[in-house]
C-alpha atoms as a PDB file:
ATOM      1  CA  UNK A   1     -63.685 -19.164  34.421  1.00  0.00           C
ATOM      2  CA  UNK A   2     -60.302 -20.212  34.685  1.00  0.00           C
ATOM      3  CA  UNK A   3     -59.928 -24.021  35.290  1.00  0.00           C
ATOM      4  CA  UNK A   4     -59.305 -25.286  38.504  1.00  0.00           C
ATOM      5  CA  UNK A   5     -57.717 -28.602  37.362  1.00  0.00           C
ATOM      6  CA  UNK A   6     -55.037 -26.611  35.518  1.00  0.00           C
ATOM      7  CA  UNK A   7     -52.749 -25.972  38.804  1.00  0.00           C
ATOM      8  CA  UNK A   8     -51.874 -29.447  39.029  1.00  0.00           C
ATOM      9  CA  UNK A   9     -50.080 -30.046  35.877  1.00  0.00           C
ATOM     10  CA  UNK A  10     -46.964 -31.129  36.408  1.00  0.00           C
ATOM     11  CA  UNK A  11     -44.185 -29.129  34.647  1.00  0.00           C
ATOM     12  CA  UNK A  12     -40.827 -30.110  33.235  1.00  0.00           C
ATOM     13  CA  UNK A  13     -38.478 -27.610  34.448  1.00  0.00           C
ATOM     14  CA  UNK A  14     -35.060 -28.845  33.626  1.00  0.00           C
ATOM     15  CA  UNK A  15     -35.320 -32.530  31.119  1.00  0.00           C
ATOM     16  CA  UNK A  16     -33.033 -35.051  31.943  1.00  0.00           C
ATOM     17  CA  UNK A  17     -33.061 -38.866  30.961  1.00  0.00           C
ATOM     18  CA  UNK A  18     -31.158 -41.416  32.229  1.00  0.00           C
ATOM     19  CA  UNK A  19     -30.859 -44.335  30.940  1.00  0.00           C
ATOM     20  CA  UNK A  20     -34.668 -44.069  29.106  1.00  0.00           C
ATOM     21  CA  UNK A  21     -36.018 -42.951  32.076  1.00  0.00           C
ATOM     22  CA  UNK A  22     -37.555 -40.008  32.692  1.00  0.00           C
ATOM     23  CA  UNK A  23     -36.101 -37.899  35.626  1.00  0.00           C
ATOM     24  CA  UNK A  24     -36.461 -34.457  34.644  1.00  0.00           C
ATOM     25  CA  UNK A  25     -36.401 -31.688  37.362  1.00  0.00           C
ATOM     26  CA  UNK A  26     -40.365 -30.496  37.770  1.00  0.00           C
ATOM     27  CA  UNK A  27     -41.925 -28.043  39.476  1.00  0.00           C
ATOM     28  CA  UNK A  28     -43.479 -30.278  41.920  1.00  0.00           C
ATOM     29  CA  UNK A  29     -39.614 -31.353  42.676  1.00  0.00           C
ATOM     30  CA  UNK A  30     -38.523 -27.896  42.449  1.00  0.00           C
ATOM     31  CA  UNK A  31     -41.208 -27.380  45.130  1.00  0.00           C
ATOM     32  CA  UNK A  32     -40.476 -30.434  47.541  1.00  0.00           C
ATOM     33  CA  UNK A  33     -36.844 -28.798  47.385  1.00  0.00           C
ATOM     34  CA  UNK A  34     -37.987 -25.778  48.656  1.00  0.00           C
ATOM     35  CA  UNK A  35     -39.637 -27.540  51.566  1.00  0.00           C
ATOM     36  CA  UNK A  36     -36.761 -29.500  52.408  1.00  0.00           C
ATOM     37  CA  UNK A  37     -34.303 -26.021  52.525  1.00  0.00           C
ATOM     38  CA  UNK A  38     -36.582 -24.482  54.703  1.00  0.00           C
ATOM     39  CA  UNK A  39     -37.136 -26.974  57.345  1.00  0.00           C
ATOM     40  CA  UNK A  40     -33.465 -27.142  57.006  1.00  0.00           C
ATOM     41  CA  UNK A  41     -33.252 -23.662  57.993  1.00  0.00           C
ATOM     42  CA  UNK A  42     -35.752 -24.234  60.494  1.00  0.00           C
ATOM     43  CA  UNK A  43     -34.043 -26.984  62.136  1.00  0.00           C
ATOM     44  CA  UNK A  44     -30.367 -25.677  61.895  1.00  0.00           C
ATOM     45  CA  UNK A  45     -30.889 -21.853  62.186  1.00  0.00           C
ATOM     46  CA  UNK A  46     -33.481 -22.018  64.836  1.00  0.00           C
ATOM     47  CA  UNK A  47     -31.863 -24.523  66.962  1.00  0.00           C
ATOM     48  CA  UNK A  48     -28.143 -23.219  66.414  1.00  0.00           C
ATOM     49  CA  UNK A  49     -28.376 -20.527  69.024  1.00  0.00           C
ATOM     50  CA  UNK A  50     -29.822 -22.540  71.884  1.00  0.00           C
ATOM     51  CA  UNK A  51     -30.592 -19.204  73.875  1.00  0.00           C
ATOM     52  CA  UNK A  52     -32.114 -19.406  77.309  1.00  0.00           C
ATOM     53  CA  UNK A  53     -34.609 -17.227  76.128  1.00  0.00           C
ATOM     54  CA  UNK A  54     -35.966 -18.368  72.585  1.00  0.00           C
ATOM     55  CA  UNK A  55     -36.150 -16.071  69.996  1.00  0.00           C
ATOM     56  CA  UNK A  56     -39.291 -16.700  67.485  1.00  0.00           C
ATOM     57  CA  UNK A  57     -37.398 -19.458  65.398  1.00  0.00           C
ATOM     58  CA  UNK A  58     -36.300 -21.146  67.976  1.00  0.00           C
ATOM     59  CA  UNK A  59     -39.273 -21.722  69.776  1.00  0.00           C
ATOM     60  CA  UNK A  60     -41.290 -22.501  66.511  1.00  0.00           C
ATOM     61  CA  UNK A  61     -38.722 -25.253  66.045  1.00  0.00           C
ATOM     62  CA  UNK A  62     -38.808 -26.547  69.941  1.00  0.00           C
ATOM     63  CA  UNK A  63     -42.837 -26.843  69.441  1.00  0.00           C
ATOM     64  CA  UNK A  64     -42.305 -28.798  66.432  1.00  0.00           C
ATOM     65  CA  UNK A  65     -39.897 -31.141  68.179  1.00  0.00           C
ATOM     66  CA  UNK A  66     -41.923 -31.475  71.561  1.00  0.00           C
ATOM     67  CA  UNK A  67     -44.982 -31.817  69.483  1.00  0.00           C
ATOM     68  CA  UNK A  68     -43.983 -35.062  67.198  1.00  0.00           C
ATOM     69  CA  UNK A  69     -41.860 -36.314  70.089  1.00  0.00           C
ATOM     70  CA  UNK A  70     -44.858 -36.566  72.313  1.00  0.00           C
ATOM     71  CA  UNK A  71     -46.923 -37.926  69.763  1.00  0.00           C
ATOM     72  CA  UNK A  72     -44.365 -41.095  69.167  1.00  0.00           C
ATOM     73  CA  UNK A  73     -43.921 -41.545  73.195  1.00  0.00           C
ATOM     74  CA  UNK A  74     -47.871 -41.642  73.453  1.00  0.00           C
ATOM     75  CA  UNK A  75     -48.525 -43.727  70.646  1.00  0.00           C
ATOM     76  CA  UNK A  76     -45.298 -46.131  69.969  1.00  0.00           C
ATOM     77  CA  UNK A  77     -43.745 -45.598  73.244  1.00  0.00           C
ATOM     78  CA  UNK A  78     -40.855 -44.665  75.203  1.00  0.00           C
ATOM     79  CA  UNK A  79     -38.804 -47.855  72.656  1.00  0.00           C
ATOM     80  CA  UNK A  80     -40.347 -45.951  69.945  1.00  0.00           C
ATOM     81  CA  UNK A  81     -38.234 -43.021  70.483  1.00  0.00           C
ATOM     82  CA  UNK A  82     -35.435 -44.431  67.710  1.00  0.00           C
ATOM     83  CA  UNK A  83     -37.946 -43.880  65.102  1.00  0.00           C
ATOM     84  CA  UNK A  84     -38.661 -39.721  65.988  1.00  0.00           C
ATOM     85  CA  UNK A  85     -36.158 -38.744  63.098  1.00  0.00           C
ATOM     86  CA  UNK A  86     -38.143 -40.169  60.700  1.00  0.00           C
ATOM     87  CA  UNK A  87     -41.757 -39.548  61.703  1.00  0.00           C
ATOM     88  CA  UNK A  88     -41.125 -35.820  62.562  1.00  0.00           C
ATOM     89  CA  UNK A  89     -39.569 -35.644  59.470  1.00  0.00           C
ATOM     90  CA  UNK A  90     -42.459 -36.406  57.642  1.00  0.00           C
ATOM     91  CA  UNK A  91     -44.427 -34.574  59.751  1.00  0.00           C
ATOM     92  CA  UNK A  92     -42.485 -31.581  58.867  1.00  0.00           C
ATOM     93  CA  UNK A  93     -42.095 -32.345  55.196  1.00  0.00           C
ATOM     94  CA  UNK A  94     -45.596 -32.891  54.637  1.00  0.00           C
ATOM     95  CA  UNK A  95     -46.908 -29.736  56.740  1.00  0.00           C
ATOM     96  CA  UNK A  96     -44.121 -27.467  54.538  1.00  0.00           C
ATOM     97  CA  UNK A  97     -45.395 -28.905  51.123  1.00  0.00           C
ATOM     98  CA  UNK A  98     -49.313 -28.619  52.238  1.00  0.00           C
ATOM     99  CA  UNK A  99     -48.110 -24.853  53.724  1.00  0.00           C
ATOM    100  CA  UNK A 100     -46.085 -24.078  50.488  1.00  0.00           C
ATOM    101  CA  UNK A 101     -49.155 -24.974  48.124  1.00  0.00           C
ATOM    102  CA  UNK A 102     -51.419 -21.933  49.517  1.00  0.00           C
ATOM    103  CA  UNK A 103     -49.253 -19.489  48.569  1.00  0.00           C
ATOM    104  CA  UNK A 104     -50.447 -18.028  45.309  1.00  0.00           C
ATOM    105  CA  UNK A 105     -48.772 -19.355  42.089  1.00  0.00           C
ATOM    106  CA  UNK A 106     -47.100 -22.027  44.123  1.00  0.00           C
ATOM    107  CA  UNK A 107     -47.386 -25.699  43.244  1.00  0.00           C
ATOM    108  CA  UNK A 108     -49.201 -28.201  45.894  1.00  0.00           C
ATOM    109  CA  UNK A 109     -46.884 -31.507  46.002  1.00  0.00           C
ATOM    110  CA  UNK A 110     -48.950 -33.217  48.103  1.00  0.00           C
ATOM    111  CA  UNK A 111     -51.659 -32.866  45.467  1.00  0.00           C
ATOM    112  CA  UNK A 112     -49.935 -35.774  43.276  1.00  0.00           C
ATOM    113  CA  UNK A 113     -50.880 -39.164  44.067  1.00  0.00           C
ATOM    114  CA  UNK A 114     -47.468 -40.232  43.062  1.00  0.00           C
ATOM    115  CA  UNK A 115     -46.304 -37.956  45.855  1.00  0.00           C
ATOM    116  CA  UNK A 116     -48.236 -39.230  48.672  1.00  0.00           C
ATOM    117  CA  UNK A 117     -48.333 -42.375  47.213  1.00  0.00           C
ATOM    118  CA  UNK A 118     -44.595 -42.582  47.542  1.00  0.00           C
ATOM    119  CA  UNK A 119     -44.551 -41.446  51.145  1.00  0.00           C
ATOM    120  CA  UNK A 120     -47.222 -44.136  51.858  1.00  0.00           C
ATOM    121  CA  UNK A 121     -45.110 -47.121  50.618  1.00  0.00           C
ATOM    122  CA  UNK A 122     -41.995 -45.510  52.612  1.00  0.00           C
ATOM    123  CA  UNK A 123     -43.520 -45.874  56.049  1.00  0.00           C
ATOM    124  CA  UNK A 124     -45.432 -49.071  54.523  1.00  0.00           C
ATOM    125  CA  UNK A 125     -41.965 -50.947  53.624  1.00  0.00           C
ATOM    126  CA  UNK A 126     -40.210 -49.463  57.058  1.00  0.00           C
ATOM    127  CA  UNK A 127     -43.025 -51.372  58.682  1.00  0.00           C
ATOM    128  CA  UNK A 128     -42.491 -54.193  57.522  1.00  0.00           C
ATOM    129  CA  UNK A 129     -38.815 -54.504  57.498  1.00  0.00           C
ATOM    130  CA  UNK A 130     -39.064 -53.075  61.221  1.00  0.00           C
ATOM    131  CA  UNK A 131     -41.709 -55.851  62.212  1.00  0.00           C
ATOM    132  CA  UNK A 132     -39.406 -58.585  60.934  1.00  0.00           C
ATOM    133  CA  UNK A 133     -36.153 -57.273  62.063  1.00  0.00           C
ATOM    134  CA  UNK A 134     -37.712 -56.803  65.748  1.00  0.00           C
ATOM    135  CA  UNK A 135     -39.983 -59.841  66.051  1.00  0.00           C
ATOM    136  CA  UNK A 136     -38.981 -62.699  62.885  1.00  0.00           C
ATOM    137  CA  UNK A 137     -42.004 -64.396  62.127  1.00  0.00           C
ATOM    138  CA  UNK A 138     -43.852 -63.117  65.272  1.00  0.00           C
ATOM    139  CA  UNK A 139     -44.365 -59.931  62.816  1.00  0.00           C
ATOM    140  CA  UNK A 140     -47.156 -62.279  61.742  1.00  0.00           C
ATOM    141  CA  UNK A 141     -49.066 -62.209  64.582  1.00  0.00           C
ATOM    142  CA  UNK A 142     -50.124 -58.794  63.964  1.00  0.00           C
ATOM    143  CA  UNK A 143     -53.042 -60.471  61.183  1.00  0.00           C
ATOM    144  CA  UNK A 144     -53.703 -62.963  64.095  1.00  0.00           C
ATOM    145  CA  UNK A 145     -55.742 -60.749  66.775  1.00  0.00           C
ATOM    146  CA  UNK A 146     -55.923 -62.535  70.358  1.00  0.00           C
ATOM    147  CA  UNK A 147     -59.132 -63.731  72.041  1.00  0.00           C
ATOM    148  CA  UNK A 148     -60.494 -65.102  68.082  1.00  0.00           C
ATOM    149  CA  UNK A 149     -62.163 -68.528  68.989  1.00  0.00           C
ATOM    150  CA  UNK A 150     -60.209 -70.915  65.712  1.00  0.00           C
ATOM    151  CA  UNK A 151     -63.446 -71.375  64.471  1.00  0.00           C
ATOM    152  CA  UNK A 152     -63.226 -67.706  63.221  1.00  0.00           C
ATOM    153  CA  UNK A 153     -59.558 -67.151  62.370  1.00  0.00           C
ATOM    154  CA  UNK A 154     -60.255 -68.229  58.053  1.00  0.00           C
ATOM    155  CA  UNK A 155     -62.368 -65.553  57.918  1.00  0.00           C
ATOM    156  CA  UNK A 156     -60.825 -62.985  59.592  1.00  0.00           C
ATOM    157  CA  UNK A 157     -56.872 -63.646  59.312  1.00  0.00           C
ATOM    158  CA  UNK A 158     -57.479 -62.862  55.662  1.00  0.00           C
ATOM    159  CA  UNK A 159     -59.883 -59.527  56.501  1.00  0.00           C
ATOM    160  CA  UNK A 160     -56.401 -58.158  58.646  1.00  0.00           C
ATOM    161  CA  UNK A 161     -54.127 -58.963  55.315  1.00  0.00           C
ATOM    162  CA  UNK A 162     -55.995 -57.019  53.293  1.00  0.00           C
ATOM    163  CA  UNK A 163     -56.726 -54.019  55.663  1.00  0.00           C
ATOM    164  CA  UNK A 164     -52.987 -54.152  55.894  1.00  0.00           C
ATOM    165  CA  UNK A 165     -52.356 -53.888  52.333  1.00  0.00           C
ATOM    166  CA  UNK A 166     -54.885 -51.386  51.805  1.00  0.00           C
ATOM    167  CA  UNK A 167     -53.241 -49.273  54.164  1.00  0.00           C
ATOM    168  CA  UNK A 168     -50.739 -47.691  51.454  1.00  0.00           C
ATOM    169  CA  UNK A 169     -53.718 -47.001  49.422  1.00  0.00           C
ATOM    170  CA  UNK A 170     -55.652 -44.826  52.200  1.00  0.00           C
ATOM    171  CA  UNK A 171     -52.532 -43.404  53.764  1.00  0.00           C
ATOM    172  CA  UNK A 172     -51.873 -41.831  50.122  1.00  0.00           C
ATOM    173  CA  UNK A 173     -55.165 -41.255  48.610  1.00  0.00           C
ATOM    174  CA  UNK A 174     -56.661 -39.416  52.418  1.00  0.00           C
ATOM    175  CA  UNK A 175     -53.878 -36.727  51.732  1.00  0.00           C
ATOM    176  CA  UNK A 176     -53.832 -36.245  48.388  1.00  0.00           C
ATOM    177  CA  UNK A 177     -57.484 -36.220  47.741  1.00  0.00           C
ATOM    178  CA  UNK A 178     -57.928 -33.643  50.670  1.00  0.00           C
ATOM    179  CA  UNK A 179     -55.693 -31.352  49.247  1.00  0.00           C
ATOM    180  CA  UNK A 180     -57.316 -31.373  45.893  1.00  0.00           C
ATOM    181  CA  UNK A 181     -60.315 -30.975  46.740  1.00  0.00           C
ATOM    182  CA  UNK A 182     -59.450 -27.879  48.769  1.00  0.00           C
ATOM    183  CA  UNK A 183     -57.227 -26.689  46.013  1.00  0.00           C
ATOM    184  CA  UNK A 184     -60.069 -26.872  43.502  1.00  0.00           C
ATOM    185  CA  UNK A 185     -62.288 -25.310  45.484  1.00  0.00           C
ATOM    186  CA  UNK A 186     -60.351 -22.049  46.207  1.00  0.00           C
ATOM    187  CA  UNK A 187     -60.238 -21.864  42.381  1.00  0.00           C
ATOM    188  CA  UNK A 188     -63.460 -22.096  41.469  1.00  0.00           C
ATOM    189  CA  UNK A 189     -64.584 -19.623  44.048  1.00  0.00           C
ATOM    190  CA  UNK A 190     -61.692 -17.551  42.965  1.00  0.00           C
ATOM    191  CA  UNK A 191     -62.835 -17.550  39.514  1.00  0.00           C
ATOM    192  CA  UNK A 192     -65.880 -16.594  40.266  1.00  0.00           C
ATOM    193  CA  UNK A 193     -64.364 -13.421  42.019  1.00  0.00           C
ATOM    194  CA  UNK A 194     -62.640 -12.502  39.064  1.00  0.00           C
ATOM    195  CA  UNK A 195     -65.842 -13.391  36.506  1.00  0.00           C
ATOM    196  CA  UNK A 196     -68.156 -11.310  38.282  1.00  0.00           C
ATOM    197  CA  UNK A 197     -65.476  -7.920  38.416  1.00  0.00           C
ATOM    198  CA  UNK A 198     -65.247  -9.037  34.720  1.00  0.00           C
ATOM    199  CA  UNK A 199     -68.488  -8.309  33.765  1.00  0.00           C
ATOM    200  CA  UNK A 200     -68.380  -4.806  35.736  1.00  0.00           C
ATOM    201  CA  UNK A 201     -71.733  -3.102  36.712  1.00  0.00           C
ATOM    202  CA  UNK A 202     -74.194  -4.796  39.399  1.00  0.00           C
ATOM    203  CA  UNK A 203     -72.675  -8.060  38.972  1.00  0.00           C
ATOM    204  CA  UNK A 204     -69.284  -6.612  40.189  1.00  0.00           C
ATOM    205  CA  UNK A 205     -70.648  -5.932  43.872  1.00  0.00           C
ATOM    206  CA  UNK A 206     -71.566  -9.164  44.104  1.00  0.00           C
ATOM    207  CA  UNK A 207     -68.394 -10.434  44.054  1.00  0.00           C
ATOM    208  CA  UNK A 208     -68.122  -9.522  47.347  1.00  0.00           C
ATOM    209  CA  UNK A 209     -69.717 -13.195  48.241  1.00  0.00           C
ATOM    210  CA  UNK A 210     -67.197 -15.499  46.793  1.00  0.00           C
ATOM    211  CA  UNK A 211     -64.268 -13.116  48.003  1.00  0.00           C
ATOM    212  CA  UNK A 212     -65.833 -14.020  51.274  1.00  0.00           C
ATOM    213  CA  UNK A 213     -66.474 -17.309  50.860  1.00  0.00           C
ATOM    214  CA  UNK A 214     -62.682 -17.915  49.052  1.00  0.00           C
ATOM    215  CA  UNK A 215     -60.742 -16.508  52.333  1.00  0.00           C
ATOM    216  CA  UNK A 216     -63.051 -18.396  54.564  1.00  0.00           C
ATOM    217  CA  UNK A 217     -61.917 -21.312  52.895  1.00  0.00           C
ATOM    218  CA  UNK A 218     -58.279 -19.930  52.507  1.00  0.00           C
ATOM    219  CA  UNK A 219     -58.270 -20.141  56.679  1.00  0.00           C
ATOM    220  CA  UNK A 220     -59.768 -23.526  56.650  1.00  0.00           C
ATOM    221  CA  UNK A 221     -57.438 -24.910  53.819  1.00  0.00           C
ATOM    222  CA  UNK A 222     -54.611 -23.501  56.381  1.00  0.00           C
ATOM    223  CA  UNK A 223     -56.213 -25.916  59.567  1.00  0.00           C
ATOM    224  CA  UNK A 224     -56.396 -28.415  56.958  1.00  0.00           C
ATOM    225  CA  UNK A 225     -52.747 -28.357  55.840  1.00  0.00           C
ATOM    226  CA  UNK A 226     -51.648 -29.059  59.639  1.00  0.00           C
ATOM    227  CA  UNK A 227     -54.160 -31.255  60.074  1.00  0.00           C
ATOM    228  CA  UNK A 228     -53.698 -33.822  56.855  1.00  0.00           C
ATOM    229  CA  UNK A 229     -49.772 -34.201  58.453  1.00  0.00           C
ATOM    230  CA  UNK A 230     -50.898 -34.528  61.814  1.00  0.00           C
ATOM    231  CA  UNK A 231     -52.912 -37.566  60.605  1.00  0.00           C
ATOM    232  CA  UNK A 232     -50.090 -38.766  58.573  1.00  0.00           C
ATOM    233  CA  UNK A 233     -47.742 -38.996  60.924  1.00  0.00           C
ATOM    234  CA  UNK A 234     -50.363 -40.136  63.701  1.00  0.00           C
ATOM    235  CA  UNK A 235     -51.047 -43.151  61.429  1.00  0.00           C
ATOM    236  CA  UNK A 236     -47.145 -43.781  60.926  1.00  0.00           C
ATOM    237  CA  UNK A 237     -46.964 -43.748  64.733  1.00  0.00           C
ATOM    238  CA  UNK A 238     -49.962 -46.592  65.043  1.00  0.00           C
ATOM    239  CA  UNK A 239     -48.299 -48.310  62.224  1.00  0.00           C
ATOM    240  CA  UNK A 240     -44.939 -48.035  64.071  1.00  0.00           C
ATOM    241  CA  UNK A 241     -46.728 -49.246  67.194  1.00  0.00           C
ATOM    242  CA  UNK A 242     -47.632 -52.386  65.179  1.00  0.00           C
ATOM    243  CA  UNK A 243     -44.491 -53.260  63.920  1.00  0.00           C
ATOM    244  CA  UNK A 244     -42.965 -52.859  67.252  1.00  0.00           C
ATOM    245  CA  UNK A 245     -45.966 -54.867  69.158  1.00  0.00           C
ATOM    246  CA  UNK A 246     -47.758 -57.383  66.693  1.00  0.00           C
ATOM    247  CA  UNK A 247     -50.911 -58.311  68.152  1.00  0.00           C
ATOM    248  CA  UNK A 248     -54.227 -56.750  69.761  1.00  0.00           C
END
């Protein structure tokens, strides 16, 4: 069977070091480029036209927008509106890359921690230097919920610090676990397609099963691709909606 941990080994496609460091050109980078030309196209193409009556491009991009810009007024608010740039292009970013990764001999990005770990400590650090520039110190407030009797506040100031630190960790590790785990599965069931029509005789019929099974999955992996940046950039939004309005 082939094995399923083998499609997320990252490749060097083009070395380059600067300065001792390694930045060569990957396959996971030559992926995420990918994603970013066709949103681009998206964007640009489908938006350049601005027909009265959409054509197919357009109106896949004018969902997109009204989609992440009703998400932001809903959950940051109308003031939140500066920040719909950057959360629908996350969105979009991580929705090509999870889109990208199920087609065959494609590389999922968003299957590298260091990936989604990135993107994690991007909207963690824009939280932060939002909170401060729009509140100073009042930022703090936000690990200081309202209505704690005093007695109360040593225990839990410290419980909010670290659920705010941790929140890199499962903003990263939600998204990148859920697309390996899908990932892996589709190969194992996949290699057990191609195992059984290996062996030929009875044992080839029943191959039929894991076909089945493997484009069930393939559908679900597809919900699950919108989904995981849906969630990502609903959490930005609460996160936004934090930095913007400390407190609970």
């Amino acid at each position: 069977m082939p094995d399923p941990i083998h499609q997320f080994e990252i490749k060097r496609i083009l070395e380059l070091d600067l300065f001792g460091i390694d930045a060569s050109f990957t396959n996971s980078a030559l992926w995420m480029v990918v994603a970013v030309v066709l949103i681009s196209l998206l964007t640009i193409w489908g938006m350049g036209g601005r027909a009265l009556v959409p054509n197919r491009l357009q109106s896949v991009a004018e969902i997109s927008y009204e989609f992440i810009a009703n998400m932001v007024r809903d959950i940051v608010g109308v003031s939140g509106m500066k920040f719909f740039p950057f959360v629908f292009t996350i969105f979009m970013f991580i929705l090509f890359l999870n889109m990208l990764g199920l087609l065959p001999g494609a590389f999922t990005a968003t299957s590298s921690i260091s990936v989604t770990a990135a993107l994690a400590l991007l909207v963690f650090f824009t939280v932060i230097i939002v909170g401060f520039a729009k509140n100073g110190l009042g930022f703090l407030k936000l690990f200081v919920p309202s209505g704690i009797p005093k007695i109360l506040l040593l225990l839990v100031v410290p419980i909010e610090i670290i659920s705010f630190l941790s929140r890199p960790v499962s903003h990263s590790v939600r998204l990148f676990a859920n697309m390996l785990a899908g990932h892996i599965t589709l190969k194992v069931f996949g290699g057990f397609v191609t195992m059984l029509i290996g062996t030929g005789g009875a044992l080839a019929a029943v191959a039929i099963f894991p076909l089945t099974m493997a484009l069930a999955l393939t559908a679900l992996e597809v919900l699950v691709a919108f989904l995981q940046a849906y969630v990502f950039a609903m959490l930005t939004c609460m996160y936004l909606h934090d930095a913007l309005h400390p407190g609970h």
